[in-house]
PDB file of N, CA and C in Angstrom:
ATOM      1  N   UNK A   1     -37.549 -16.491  18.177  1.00  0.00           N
ATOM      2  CA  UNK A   1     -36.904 -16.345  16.907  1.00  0.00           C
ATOM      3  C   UNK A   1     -36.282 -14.969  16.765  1.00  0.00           C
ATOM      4  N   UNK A   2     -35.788 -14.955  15.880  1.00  0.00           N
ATOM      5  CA  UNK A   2     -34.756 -14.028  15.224  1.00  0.00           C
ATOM      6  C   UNK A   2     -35.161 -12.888  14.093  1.00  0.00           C
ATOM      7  N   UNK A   3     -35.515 -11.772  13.445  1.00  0.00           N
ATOM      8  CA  UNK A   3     -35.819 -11.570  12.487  1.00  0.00           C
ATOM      9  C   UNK A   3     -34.653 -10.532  12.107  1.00  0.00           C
ATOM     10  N   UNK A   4     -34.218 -10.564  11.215  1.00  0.00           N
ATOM     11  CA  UNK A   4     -33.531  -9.637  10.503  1.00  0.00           C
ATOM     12  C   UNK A   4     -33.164  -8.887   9.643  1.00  0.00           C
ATOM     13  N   UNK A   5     -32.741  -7.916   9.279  1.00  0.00           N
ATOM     14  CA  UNK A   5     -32.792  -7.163   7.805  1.00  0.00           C
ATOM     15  C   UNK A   5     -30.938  -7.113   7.473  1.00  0.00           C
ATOM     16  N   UNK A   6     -30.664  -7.054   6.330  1.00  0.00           N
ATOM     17  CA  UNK A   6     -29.132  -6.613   6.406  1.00  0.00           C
ATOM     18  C   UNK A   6     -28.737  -5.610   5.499  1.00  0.00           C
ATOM     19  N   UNK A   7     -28.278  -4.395   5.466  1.00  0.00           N
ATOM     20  CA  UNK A   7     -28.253  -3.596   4.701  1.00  0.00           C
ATOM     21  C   UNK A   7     -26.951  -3.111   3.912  1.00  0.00           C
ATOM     22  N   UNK A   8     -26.456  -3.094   2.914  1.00  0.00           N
ATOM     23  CA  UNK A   8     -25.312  -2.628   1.969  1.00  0.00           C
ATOM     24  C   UNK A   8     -25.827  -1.698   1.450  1.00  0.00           C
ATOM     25  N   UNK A   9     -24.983  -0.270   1.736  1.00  0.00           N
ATOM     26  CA  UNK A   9     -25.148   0.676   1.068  1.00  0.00           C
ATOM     27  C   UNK A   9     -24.589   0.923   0.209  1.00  0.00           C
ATOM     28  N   UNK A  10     -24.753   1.446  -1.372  1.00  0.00           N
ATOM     29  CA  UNK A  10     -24.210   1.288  -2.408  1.00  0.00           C
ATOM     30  C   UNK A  10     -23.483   2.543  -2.655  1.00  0.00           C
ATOM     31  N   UNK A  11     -22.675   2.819  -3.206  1.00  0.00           N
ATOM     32  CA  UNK A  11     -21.334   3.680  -3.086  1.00  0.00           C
ATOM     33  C   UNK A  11     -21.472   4.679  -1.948  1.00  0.00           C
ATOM     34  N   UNK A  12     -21.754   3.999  -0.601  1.00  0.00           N
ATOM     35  CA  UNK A  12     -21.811   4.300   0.616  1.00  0.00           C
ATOM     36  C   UNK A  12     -20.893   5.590   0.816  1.00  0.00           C
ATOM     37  N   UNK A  13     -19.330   4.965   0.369  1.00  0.00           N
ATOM     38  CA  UNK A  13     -18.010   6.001   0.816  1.00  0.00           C
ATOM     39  C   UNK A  13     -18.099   7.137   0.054  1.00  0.00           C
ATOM     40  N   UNK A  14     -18.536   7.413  -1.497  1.00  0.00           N
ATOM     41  CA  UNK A  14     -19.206   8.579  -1.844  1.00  0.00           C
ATOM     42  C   UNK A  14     -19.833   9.340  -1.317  1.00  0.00           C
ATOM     43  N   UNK A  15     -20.578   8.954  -0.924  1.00  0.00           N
ATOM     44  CA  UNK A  15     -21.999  10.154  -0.409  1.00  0.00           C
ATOM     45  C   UNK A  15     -21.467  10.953   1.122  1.00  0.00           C
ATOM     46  N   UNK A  16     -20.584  10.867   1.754  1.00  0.00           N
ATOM     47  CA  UNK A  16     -20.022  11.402   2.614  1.00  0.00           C
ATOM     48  C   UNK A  16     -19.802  12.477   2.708  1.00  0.00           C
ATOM     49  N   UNK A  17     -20.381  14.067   3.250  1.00  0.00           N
ATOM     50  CA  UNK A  17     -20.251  15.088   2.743  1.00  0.00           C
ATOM     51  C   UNK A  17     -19.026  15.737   3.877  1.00  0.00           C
ATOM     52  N   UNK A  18     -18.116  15.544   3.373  1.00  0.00           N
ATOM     53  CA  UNK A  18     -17.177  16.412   4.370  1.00  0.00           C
ATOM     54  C   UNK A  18     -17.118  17.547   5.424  1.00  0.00           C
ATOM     55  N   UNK A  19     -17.714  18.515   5.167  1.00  0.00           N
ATOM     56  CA  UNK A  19     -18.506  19.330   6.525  1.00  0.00           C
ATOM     57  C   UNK A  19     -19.206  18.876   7.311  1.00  0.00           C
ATOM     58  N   UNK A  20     -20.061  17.950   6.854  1.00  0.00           N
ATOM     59  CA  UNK A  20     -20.585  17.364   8.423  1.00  0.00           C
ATOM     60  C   UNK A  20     -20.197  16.064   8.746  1.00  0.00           C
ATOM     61  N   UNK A  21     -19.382  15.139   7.884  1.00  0.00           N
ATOM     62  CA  UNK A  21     -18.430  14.587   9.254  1.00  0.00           C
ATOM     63  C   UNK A  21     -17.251  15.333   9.660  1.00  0.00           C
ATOM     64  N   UNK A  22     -17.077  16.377   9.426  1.00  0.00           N
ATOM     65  CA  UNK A  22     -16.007  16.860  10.505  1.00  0.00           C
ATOM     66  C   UNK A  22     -16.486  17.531  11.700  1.00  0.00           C
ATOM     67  N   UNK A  23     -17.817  17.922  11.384  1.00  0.00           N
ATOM     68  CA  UNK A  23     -18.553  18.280  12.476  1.00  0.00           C
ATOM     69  C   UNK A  23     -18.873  17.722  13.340  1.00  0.00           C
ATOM     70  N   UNK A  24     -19.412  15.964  13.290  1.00  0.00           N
ATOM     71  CA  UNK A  24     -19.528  14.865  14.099  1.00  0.00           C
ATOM     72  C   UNK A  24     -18.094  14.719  14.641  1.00  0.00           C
ATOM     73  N   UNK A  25     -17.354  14.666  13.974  1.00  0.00           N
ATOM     74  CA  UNK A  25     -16.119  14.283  14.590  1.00  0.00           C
ATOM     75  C   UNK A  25     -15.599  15.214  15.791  1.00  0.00           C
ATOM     76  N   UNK A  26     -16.455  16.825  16.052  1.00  0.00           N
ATOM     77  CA  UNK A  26     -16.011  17.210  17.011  1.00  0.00           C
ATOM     78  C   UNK A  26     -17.236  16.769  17.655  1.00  0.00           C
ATOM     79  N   UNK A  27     -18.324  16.864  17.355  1.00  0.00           N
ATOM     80  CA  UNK A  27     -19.232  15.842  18.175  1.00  0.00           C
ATOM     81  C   UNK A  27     -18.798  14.634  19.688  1.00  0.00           C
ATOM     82  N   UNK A  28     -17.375  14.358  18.871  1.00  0.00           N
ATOM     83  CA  UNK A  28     -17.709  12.944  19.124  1.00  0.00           C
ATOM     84  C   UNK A  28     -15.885  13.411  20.153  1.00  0.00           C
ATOM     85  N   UNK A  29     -15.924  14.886  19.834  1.00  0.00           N
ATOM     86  CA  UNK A  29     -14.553  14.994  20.794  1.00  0.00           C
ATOM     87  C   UNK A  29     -13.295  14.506  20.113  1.00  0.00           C
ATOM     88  N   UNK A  30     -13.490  14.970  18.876  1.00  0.00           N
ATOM     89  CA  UNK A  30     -12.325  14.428  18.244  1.00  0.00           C
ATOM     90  C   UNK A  30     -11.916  15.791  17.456  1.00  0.00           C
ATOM     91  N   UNK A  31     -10.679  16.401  17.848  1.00  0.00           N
ATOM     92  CA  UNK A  31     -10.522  18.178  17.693  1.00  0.00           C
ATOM     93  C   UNK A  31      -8.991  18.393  17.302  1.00  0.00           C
ATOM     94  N   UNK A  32      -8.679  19.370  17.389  1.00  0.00           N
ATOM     95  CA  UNK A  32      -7.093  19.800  17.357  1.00  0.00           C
ATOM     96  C   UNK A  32      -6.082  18.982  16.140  1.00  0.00           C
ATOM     97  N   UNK A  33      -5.070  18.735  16.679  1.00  0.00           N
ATOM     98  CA  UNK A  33      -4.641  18.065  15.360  1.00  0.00           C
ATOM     99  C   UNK A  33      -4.741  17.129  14.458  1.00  0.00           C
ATOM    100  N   UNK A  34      -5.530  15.895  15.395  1.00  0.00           N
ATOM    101  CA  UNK A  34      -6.172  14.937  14.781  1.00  0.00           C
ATOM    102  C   UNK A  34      -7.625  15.035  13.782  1.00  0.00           C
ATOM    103  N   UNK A  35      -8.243  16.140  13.829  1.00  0.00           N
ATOM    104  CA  UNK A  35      -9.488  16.664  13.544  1.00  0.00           C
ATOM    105  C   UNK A  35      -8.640  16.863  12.039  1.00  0.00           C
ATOM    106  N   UNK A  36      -7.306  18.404  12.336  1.00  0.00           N
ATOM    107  CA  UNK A  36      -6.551  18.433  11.025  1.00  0.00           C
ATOM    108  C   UNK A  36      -6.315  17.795  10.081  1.00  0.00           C
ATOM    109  N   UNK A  37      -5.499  16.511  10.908  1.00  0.00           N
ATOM    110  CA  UNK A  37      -5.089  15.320   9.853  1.00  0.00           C
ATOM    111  C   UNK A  37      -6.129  14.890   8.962  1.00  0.00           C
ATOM    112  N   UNK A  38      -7.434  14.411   9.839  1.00  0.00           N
ATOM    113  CA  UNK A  38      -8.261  13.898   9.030  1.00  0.00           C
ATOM    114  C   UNK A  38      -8.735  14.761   8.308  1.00  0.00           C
ATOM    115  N   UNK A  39      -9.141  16.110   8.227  1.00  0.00           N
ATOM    116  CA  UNK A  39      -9.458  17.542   7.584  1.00  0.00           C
ATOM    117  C   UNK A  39      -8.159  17.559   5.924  1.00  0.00           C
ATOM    118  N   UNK A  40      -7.283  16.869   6.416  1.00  0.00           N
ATOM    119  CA  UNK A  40      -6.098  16.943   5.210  1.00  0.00           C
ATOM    120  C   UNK A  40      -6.689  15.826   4.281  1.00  0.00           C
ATOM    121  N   UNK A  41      -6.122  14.431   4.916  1.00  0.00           N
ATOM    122  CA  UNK A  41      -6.772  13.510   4.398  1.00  0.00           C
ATOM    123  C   UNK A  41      -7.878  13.191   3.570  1.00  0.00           C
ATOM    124  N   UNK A  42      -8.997  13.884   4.089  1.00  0.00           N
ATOM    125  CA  UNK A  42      -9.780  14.429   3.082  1.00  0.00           C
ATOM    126  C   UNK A  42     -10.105  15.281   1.938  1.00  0.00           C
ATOM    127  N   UNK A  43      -9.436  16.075   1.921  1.00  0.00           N
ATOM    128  CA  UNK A  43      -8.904  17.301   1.014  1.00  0.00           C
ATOM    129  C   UNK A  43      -8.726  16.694  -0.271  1.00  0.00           C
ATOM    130  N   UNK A  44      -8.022  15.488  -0.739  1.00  0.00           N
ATOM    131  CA  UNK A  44      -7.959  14.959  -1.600  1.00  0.00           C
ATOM    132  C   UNK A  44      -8.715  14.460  -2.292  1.00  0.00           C
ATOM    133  N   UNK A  45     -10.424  14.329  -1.628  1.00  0.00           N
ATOM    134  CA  UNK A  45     -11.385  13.411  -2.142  1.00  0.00           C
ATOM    135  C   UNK A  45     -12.592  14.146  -2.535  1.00  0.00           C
ATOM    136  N   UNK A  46     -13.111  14.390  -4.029  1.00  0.00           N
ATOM    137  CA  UNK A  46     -14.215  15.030  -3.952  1.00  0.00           C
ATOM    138  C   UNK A  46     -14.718  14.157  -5.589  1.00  0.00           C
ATOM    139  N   UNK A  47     -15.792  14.784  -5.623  1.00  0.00           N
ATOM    140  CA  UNK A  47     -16.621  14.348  -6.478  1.00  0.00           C
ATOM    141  C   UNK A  47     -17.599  15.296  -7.444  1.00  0.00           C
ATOM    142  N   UNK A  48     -17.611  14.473  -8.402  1.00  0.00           N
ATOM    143  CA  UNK A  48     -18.963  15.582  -9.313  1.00  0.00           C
ATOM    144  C   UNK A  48     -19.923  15.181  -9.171  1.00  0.00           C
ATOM    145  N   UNK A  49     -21.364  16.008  -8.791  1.00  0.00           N
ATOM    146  CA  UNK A  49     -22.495  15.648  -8.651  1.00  0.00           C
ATOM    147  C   UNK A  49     -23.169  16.168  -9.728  1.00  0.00           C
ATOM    148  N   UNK A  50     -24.209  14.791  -9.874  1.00  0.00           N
ATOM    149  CA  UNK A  50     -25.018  15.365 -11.473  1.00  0.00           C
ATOM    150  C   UNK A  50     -26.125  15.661 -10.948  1.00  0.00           C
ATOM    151  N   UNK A  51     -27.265  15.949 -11.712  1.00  0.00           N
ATOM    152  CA  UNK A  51     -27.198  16.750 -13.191  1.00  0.00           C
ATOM    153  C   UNK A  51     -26.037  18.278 -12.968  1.00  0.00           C
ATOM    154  N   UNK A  52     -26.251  18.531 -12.421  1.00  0.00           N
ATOM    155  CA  UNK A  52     -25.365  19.974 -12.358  1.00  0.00           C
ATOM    156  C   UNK A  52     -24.093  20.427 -12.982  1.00  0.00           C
ATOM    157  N   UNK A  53     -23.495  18.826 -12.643  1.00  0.00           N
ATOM    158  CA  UNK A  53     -21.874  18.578 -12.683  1.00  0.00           C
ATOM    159  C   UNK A  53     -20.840  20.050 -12.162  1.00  0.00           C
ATOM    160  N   UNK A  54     -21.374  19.660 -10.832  1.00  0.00           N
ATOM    161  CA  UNK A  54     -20.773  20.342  -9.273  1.00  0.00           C
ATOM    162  C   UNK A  54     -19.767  19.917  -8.695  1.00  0.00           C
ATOM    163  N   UNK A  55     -18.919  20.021  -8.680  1.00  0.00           N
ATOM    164  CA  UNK A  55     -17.605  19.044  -7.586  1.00  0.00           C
ATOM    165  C   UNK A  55     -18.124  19.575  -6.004  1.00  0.00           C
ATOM    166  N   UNK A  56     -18.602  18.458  -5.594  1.00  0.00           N
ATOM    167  CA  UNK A  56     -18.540  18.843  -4.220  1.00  0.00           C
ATOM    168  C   UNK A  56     -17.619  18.377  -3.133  1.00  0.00           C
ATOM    169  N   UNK A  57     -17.216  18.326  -2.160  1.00  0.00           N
ATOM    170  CA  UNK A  57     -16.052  17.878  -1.250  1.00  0.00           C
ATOM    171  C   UNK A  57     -16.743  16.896  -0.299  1.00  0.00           C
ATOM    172  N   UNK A  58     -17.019  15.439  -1.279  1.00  0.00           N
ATOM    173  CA  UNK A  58     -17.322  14.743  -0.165  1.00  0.00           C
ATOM    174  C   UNK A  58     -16.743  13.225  -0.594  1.00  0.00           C
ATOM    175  N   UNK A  59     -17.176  12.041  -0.032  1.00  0.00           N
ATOM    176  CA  UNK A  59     -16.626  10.769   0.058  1.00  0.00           C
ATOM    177  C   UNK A  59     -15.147  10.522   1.005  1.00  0.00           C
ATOM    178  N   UNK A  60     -15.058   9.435   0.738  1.00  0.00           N
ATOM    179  CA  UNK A  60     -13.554   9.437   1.480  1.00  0.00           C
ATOM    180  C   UNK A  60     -13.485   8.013   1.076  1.00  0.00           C
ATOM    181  N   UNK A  61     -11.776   8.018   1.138  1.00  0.00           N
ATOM    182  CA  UNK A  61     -10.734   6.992   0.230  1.00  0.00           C
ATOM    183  C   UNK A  61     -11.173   5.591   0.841  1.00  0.00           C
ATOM    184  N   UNK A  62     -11.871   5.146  -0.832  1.00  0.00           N
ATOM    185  CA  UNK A  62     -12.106   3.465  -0.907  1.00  0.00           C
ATOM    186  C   UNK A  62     -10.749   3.002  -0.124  1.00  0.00           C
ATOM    187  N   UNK A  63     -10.787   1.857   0.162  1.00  0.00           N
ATOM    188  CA  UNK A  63      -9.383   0.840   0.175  1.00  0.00           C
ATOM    189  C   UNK A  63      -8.991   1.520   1.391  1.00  0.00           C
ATOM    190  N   UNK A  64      -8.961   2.455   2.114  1.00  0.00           N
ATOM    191  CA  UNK A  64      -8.496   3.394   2.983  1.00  0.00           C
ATOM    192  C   UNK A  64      -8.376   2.385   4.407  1.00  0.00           C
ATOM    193  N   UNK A  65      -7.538   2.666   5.052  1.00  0.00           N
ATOM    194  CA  UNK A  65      -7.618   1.778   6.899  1.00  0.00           C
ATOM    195  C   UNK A  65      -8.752   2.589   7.521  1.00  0.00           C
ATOM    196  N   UNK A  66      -8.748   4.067   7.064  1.00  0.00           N
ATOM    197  CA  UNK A  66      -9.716   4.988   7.720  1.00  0.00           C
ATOM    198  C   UNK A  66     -11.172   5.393   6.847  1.00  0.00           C
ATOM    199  N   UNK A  67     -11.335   5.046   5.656  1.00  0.00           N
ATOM    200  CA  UNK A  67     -12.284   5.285   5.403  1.00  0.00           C
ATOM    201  C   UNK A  67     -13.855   4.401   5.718  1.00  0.00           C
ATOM    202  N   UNK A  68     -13.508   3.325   6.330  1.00  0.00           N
ATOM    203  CA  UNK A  68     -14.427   2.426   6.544  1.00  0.00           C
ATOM    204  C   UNK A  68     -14.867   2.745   8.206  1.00  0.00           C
ATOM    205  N   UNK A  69     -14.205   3.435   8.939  1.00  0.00           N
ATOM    206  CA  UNK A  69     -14.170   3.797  10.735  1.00  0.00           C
ATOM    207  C   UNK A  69     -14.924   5.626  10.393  1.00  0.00           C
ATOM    208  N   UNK A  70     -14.340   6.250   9.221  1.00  0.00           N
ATOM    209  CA  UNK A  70     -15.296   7.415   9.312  1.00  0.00           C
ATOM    210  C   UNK A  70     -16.595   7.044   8.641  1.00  0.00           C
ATOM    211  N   UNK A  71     -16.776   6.551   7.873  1.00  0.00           N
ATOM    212  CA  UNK A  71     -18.142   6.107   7.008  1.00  0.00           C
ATOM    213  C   UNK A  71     -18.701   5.474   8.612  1.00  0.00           C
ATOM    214  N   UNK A  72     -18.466   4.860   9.256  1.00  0.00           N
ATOM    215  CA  UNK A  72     -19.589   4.435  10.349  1.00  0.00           C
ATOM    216  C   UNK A  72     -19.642   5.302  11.869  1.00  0.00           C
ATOM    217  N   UNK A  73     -18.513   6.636  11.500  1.00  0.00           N
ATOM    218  CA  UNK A  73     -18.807   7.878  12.537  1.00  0.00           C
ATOM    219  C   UNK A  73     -20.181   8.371  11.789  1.00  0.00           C
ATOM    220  N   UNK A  74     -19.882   8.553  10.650  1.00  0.00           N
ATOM    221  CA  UNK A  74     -20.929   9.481   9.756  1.00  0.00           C
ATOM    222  C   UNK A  74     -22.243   8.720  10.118  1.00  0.00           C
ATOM    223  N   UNK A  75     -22.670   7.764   9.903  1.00  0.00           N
ATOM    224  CA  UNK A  75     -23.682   7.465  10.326  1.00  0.00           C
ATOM    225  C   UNK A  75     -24.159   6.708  11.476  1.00  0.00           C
ATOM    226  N   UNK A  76     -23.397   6.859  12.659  1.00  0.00           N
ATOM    227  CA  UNK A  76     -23.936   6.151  13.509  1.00  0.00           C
ATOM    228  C   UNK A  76     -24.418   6.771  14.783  1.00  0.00           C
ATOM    229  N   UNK A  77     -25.348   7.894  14.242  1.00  0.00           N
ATOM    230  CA  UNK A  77     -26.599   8.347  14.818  1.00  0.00           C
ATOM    231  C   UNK A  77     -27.942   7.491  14.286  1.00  0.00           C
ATOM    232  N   UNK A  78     -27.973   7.083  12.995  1.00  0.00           N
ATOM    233  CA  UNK A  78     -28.879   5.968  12.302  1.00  0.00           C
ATOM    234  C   UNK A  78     -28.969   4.878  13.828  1.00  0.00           C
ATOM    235  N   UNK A  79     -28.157   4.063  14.422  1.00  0.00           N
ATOM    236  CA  UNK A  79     -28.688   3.466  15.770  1.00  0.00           C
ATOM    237  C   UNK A  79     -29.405   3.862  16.595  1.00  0.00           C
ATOM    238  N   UNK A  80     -29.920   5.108  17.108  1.00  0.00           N
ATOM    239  CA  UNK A  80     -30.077   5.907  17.684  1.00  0.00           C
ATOM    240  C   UNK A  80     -31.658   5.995  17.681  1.00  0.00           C
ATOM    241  N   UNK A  81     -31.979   6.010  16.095  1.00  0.00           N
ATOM    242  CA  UNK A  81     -33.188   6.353  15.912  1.00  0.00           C
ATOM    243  C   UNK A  81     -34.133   4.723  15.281  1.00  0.00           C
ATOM    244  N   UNK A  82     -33.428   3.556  15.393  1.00  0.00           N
ATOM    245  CA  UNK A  82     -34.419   2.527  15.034  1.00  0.00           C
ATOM    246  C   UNK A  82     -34.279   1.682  16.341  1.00  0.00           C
ATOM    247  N   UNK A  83     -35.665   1.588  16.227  1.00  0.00           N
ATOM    248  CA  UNK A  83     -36.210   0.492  17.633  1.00  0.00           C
ATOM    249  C   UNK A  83     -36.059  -1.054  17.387  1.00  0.00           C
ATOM    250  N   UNK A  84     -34.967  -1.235  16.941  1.00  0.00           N
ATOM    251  CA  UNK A  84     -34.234  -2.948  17.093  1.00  0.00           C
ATOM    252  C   UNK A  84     -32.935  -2.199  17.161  1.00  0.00           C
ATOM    253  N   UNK A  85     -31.931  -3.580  17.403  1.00  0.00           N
ATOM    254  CA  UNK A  85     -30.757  -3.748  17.296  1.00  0.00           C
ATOM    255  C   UNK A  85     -30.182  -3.539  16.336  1.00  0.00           C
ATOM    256  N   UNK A  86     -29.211  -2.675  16.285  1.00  0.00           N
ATOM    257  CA  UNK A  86     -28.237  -2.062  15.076  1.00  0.00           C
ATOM    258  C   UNK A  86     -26.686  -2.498  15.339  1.00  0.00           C
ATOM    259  N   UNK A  87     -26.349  -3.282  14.096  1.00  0.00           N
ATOM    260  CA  UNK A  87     -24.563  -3.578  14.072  1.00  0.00           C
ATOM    261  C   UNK A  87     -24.166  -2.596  12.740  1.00  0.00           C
ATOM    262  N   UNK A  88     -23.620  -1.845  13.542  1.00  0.00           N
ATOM    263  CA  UNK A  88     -22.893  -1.640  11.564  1.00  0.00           C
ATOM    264  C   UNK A  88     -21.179  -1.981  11.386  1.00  0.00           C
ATOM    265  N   UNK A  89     -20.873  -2.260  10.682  1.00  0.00           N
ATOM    266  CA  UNK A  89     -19.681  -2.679   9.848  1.00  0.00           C
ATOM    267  C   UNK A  89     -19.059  -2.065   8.727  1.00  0.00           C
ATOM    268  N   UNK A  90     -18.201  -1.315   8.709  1.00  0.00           N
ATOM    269  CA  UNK A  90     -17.929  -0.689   7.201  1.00  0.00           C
ATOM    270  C   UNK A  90     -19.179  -0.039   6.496  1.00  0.00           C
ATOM    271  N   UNK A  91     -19.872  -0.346   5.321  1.00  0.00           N
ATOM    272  CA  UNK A  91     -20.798   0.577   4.728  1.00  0.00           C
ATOM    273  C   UNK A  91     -22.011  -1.196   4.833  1.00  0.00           C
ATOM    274  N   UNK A  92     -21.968  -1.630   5.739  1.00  0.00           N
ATOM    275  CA  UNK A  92     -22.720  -2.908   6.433  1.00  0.00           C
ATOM    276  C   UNK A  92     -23.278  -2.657   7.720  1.00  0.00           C
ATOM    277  N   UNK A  93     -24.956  -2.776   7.248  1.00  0.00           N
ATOM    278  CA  UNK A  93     -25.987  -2.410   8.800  1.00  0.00           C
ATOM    279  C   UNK A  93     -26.573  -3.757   8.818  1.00  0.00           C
ATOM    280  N   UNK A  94     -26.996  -4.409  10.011  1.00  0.00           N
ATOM    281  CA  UNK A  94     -27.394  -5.148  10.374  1.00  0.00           C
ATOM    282  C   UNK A  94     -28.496  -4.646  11.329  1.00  0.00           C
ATOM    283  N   UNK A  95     -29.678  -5.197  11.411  1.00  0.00           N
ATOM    284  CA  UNK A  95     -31.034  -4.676  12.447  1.00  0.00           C
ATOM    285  C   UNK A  95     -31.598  -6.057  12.564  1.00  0.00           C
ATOM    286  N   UNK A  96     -31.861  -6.436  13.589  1.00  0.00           N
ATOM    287  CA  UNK A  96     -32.346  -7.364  14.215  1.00  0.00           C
ATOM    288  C   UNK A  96     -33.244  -7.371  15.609  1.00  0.00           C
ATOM    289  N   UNK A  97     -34.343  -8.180  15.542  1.00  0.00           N
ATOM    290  CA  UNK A  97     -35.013  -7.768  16.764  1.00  0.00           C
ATOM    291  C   UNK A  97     -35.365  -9.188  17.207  1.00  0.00           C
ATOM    292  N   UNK A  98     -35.580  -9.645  18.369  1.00  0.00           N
ATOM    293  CA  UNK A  98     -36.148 -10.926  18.991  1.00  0.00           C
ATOM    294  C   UNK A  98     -37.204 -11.006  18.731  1.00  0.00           C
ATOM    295  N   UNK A  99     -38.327 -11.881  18.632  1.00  0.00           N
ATOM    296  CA  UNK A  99     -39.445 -12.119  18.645  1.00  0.00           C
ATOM    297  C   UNK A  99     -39.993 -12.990  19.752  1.00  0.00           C
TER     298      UNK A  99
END
């Protein structure tokens, strides 16, 4: 058999803190002008965090072609560290293990 969990993270593309996916992104060998672009791209997207009501520089653009491919750079060290099978999809994890 099959067992599985499926996970939706809830305003997933929010919580994205911009310094450290750009940091993964050189991680991951992704540098120079393309690093820029996406460094621009982002520039546009920030948020207020409460209680404080802080604007901090993170999330990235709902509806976006690219915001759903960086939301699963950002976390896909999370595979890494669970002992089943990990799919992720957009702000969609899947873990599954055989029995």
């Amino acid at each position: 058999g099959i067992n599985a969990i499926y996970i939706d993270f809830c305003k997933a593309f929010d919580t994205v803190v911009h310094d450290k996916l750009l940091l993964k992104l050189k991680f991951y060998g992704i540098s120079g002008h393309l690093h820029n672009c996406i460094e621009a791209f982002l520039s546009n997207t920030t948020n207020w965090e409460r209680p404080n009501s802080v604007l901090v520089n993170s999330g990235v653009p709902q509806g976006s072609v690219l915001g759903p491919t960086l939301f699963m750079l950002y976390i896909n060290y999370l595979c890494d560290h669970i002992k089943s099978n990990c799919v992720l999809f957009a702000d969609d994890v899947k873990l599954f293990k055989t029995t």
